[in-house]
Structure formats: structure tokens, C-alpha cells
PDB file of N, CA and C in Angstrom:
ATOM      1  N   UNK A   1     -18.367  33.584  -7.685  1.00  0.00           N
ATOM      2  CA  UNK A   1     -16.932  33.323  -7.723  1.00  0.00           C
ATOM      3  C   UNK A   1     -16.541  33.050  -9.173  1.00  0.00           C
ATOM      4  N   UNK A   2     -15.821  33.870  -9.868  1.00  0.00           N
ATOM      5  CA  UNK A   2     -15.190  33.388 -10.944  1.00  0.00           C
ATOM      6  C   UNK A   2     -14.492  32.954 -11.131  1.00  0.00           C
ATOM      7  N   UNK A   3     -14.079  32.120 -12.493  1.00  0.00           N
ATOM      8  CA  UNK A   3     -13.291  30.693 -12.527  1.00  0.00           C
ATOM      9  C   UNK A   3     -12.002  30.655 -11.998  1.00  0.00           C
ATOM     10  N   UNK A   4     -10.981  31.991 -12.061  1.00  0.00           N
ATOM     11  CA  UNK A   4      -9.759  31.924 -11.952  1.00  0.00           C
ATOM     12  C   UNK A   4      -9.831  32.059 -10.029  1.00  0.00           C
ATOM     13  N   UNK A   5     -10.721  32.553  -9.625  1.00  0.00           N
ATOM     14  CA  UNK A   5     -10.685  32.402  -7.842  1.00  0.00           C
ATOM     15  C   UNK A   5     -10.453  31.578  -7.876  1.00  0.00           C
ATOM     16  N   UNK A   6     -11.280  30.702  -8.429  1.00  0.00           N
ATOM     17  CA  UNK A   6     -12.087  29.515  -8.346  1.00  0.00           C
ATOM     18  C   UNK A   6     -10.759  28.221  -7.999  1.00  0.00           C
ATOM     19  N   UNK A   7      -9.832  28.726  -9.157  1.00  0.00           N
ATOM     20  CA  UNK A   7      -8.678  28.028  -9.314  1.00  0.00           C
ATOM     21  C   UNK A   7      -7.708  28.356  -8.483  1.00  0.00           C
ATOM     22  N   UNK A   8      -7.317  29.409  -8.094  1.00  0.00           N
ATOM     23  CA  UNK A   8      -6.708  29.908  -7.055  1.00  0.00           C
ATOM     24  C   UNK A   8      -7.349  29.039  -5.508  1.00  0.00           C
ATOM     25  N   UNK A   9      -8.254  29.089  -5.233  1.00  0.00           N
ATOM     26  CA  UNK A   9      -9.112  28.731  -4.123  1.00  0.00           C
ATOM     27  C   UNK A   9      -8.641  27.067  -3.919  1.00  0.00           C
ATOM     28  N   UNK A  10      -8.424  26.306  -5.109  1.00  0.00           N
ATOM     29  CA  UNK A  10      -8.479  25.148  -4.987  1.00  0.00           C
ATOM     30  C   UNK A  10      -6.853  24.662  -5.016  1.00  0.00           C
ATOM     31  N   UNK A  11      -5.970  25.730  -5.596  1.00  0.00           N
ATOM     32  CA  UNK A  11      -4.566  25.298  -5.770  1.00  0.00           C
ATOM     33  C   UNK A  11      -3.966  25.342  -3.806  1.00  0.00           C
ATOM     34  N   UNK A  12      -4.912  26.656  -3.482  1.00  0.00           N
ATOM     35  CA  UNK A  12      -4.647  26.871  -1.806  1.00  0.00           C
ATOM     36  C   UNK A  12      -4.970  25.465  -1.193  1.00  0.00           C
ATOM     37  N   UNK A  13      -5.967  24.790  -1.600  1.00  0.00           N
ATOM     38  CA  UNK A  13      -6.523  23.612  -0.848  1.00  0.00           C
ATOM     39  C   UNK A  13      -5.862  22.610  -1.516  1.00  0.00           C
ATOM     40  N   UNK A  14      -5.324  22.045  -2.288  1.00  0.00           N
ATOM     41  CA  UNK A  14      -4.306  20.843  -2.704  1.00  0.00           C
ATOM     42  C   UNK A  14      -3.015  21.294  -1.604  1.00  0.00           C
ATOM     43  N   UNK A  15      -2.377  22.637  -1.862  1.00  0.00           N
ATOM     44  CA  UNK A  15      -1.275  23.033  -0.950  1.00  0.00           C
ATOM     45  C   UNK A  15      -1.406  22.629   0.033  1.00  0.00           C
ATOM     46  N   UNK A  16      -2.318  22.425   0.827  1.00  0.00           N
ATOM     47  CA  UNK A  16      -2.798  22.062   2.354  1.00  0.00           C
ATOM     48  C   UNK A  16      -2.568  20.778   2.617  1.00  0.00           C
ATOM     49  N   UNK A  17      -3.546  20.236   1.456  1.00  0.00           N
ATOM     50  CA  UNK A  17      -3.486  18.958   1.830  1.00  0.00           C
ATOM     51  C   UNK A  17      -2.261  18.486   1.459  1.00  0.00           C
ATOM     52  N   UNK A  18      -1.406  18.612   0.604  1.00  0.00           N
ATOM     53  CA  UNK A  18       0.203  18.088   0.179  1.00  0.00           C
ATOM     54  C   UNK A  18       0.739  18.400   1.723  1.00  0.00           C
ATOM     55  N   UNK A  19       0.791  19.097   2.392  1.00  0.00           N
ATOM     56  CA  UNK A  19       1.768  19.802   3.585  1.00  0.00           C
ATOM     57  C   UNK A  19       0.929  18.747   4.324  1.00  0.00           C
ATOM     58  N   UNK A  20      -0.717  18.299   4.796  1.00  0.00           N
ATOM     59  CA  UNK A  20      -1.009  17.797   5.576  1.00  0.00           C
ATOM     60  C   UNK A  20      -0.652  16.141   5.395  1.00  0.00           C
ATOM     61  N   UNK A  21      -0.248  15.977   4.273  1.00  0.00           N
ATOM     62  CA  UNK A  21       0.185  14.789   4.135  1.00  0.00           C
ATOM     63  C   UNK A  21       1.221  14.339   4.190  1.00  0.00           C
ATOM     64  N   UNK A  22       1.877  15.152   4.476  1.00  0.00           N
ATOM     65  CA  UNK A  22       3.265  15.135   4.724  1.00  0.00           C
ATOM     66  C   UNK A  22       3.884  15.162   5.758  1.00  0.00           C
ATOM     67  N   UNK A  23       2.925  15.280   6.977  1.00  0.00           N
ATOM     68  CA  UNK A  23       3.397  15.155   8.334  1.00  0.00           C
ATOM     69  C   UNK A  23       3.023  13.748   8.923  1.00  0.00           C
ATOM     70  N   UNK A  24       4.541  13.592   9.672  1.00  0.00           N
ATOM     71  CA  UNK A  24       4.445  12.161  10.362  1.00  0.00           C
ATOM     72  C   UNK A  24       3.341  12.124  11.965  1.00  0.00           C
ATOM     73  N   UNK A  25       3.024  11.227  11.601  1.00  0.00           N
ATOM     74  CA  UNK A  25       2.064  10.992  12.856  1.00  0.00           C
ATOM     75  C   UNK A  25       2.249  10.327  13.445  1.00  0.00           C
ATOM     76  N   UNK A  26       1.778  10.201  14.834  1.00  0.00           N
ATOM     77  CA  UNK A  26       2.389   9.639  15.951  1.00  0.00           C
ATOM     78  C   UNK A  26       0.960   9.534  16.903  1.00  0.00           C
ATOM     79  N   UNK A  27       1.154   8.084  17.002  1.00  0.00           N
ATOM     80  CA  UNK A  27      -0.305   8.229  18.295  1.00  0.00           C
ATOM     81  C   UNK A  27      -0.012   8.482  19.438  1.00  0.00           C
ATOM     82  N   UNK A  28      -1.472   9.530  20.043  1.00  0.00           N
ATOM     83  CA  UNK A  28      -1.375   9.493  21.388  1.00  0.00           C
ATOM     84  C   UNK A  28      -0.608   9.399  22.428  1.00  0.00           C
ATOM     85  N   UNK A  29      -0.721   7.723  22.184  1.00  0.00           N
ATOM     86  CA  UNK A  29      -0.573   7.487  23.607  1.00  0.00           C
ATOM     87  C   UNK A  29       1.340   7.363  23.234  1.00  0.00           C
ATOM     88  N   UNK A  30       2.269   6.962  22.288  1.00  0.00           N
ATOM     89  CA  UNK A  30       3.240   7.352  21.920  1.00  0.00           C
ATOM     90  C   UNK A  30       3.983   8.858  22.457  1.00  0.00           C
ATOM     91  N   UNK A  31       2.920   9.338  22.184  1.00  0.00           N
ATOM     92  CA  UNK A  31       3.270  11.354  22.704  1.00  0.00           C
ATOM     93  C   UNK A  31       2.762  11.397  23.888  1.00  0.00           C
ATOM     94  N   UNK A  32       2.617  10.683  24.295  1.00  0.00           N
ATOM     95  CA  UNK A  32       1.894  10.587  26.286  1.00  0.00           C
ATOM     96  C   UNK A  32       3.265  10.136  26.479  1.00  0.00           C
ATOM     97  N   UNK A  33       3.881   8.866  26.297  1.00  0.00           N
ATOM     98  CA  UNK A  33       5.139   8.517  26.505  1.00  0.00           C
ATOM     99  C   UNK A  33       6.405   9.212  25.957  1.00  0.00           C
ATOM    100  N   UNK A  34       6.720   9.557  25.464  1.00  0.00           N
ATOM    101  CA  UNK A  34       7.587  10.634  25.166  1.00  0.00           C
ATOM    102  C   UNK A  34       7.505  11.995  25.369  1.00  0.00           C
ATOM    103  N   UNK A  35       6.668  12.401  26.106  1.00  0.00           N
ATOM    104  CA  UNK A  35       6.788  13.958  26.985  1.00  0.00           C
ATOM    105  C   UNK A  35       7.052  13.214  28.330  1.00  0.00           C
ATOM    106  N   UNK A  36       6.111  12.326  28.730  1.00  0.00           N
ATOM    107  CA  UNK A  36       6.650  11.583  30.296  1.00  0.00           C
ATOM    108  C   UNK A  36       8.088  11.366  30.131  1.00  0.00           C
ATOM    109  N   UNK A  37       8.691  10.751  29.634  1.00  0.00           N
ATOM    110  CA  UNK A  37       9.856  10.558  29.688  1.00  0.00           C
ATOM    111  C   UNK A  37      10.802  11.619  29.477  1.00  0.00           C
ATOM    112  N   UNK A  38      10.440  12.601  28.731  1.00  0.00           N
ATOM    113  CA  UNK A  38      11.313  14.247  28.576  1.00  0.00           C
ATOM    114  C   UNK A  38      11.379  14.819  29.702  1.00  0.00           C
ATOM    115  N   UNK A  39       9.918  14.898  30.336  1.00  0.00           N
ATOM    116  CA  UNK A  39       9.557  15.535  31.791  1.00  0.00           C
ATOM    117  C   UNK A  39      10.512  14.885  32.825  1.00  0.00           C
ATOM    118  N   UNK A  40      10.543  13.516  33.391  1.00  0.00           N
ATOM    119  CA  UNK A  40      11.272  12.728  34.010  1.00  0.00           C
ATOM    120  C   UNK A  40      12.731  13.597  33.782  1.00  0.00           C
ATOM    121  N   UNK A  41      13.158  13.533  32.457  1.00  0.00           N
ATOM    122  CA  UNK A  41      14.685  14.008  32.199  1.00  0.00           C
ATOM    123  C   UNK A  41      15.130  15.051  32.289  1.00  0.00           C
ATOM    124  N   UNK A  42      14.308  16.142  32.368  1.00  0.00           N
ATOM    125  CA  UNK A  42      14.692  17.646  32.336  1.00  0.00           C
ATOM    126  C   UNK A  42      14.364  17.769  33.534  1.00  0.00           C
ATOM    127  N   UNK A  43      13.281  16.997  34.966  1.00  0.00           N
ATOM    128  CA  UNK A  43      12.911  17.740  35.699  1.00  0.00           C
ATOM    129  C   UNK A  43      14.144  18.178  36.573  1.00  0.00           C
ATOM    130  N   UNK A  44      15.337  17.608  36.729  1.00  0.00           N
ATOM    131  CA  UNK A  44      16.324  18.632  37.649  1.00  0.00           C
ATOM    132  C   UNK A  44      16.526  19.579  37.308  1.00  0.00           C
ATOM    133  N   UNK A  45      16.254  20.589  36.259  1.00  0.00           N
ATOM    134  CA  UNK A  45      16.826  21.851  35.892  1.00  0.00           C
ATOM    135  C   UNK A  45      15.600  22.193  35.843  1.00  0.00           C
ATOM    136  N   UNK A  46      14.425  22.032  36.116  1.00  0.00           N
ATOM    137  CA  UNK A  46      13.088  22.783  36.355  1.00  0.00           C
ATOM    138  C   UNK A  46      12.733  23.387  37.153  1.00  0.00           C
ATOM    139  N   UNK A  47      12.875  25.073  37.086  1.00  0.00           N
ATOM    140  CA  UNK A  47      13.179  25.255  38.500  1.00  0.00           C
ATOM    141  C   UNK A  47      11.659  25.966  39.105  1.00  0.00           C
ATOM    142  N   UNK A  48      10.614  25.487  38.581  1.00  0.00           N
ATOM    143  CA  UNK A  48       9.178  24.857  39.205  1.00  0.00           C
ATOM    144  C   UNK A  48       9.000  23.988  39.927  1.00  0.00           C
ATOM    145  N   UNK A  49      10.241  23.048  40.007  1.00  0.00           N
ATOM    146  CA  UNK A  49       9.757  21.849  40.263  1.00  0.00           C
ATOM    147  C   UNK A  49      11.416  22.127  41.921  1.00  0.00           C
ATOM    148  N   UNK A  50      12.295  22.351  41.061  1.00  0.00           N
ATOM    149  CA  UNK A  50      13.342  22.473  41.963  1.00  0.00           C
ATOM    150  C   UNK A  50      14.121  23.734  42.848  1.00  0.00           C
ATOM    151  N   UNK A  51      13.287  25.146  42.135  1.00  0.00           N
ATOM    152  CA  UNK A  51      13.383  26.275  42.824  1.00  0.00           C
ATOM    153  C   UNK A  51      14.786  27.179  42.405  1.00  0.00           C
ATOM    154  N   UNK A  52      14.538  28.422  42.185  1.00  0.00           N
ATOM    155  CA  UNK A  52      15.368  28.940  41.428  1.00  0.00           C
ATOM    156  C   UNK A  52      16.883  29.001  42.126  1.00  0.00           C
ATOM    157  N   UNK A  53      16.747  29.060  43.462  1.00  0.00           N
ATOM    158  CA  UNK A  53      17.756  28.842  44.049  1.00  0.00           C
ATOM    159  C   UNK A  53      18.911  27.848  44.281  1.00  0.00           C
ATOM    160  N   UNK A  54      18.313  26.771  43.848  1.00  0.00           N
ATOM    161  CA  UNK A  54      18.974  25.402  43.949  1.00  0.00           C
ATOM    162  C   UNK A  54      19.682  25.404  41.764  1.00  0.00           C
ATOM    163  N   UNK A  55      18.684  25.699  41.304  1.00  0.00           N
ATOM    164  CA  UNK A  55      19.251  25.562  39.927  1.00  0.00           C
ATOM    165  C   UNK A  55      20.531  26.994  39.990  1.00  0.00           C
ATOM    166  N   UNK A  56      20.183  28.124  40.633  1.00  0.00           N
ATOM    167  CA  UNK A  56      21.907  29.136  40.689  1.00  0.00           C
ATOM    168  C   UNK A  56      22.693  28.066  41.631  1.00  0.00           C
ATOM    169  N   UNK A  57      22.569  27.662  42.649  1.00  0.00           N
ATOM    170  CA  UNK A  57      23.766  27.259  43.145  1.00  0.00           C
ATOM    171  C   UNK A  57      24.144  25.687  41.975  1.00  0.00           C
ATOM    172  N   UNK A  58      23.642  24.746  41.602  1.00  0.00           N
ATOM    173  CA  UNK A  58      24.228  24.198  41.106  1.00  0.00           C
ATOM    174  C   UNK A  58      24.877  24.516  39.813  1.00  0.00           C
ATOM    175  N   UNK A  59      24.509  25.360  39.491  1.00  0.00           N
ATOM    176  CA  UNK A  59      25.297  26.378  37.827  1.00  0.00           C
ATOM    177  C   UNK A  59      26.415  27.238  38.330  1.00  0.00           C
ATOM    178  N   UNK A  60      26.234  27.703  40.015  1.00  0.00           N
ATOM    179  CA  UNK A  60      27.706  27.960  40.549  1.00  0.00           C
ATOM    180  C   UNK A  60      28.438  26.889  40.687  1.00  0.00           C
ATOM    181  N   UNK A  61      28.086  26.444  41.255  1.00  0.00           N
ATOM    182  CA  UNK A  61      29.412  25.203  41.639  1.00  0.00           C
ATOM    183  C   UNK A  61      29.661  24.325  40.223  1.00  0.00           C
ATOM    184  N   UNK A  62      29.058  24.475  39.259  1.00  0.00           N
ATOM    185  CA  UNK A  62      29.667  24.514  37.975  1.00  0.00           C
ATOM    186  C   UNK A  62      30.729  24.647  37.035  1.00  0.00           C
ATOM    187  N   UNK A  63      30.523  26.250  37.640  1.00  0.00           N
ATOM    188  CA  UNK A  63      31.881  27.351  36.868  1.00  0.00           C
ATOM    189  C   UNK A  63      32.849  27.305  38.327  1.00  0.00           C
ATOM    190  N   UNK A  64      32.552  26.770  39.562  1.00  0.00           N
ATOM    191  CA  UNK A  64      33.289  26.947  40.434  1.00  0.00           C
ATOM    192  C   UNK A  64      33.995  28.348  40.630  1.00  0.00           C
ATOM    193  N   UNK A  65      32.862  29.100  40.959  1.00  0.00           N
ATOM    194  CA  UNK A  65      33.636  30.609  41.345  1.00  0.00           C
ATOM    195  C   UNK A  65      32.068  31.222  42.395  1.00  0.00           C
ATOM    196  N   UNK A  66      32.477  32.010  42.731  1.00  0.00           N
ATOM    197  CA  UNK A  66      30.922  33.332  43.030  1.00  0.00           C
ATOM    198  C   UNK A  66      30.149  33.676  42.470  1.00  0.00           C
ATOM    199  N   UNK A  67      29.241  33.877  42.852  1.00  0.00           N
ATOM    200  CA  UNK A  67      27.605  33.995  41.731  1.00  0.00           C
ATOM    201  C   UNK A  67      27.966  35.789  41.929  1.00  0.00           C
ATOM    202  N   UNK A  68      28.359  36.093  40.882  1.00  0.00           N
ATOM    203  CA  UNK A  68      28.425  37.382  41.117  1.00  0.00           C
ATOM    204  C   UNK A  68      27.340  38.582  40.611  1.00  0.00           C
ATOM    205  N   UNK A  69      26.185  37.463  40.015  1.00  0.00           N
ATOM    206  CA  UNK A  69      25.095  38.574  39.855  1.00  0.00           C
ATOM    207  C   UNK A  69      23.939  39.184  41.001  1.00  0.00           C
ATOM    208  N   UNK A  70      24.618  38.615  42.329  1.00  0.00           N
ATOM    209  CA  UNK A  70      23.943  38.777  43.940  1.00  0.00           C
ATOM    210  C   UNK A  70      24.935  38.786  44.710  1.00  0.00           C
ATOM    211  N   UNK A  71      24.016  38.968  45.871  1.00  0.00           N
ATOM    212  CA  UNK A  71      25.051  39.249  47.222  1.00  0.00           C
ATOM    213  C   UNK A  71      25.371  37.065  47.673  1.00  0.00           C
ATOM    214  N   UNK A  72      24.784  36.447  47.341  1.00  0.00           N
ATOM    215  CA  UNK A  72      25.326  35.004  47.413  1.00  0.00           C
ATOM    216  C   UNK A  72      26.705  34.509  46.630  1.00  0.00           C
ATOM    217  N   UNK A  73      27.134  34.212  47.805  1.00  0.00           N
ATOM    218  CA  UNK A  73      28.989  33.935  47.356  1.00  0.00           C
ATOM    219  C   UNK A  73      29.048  31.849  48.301  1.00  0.00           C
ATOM    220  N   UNK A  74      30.021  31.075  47.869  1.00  0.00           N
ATOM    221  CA  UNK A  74      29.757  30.396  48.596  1.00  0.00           C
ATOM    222  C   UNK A  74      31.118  29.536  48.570  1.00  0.00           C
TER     223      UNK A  74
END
């Protein structure tokens, strides 16, 4: 490896570490609690959890009109 790789090679690895030092961290169990609590909040519009059918009718009765991308009118 000659010197100027050499230097190149190592300016790549300071870059890294500047960017890796620069991110905020957060423990664990912090990010265990704050996806639980996202999950909890989004799960009514999950429609894994609540079924695609129930998330169109409540986005109809929304706009309060006919779901007019099906034969379901209501």
C-alpha cells in the first residue's frame, strides 16, 4: 500500500468515525418503550391488526360519501 492510499484509507476511517460520533444514542430498553408505545398508537389504522375492510369503511365515513373504488356503497 502506498503512502497516499494509505492516507486516503485513513481520511475514509476518521469520516466514519466523525459520522459515528455523531449519532445520538438511545438505550434499549428506551427503544423497547417507544416503538411499544407507537405500536399501541397507530394500531387502529393497522390493517393487520384491524383488516382492510374496517380501515375502507372508516376512511368512508370520513369523506362521508361512497367508496367508489368497489361495488361497497353504504
Amino acid at each position: 500500500m502506498s503512502g497516499s492510499s494509505n492516507i486516503v484509507a485513513m481520511k475514509k476511517i476518521v469520516l466514519q468515525l466523525r459520522l459515528e460520533a455523531g449519532i445520538n444514542r438511545v438505550k434499549v430498553s428506551q427503544a423497547a418503550a417507544d416503538l411499544q408505545q407507537f405500536c399501541l398508537q397507530h394500531a387502529p389504522q393497522d390493517p393487520l391488526l384491524t383488516g382492510i375492510l374496517c380501515i375502507v369503511l372508516r376512511l368512508g365515513s370520513l369523506h362521508s360519501g361512497s367508496w367508489t373504488g368497489s361495488t361497497l356503497e353504504y
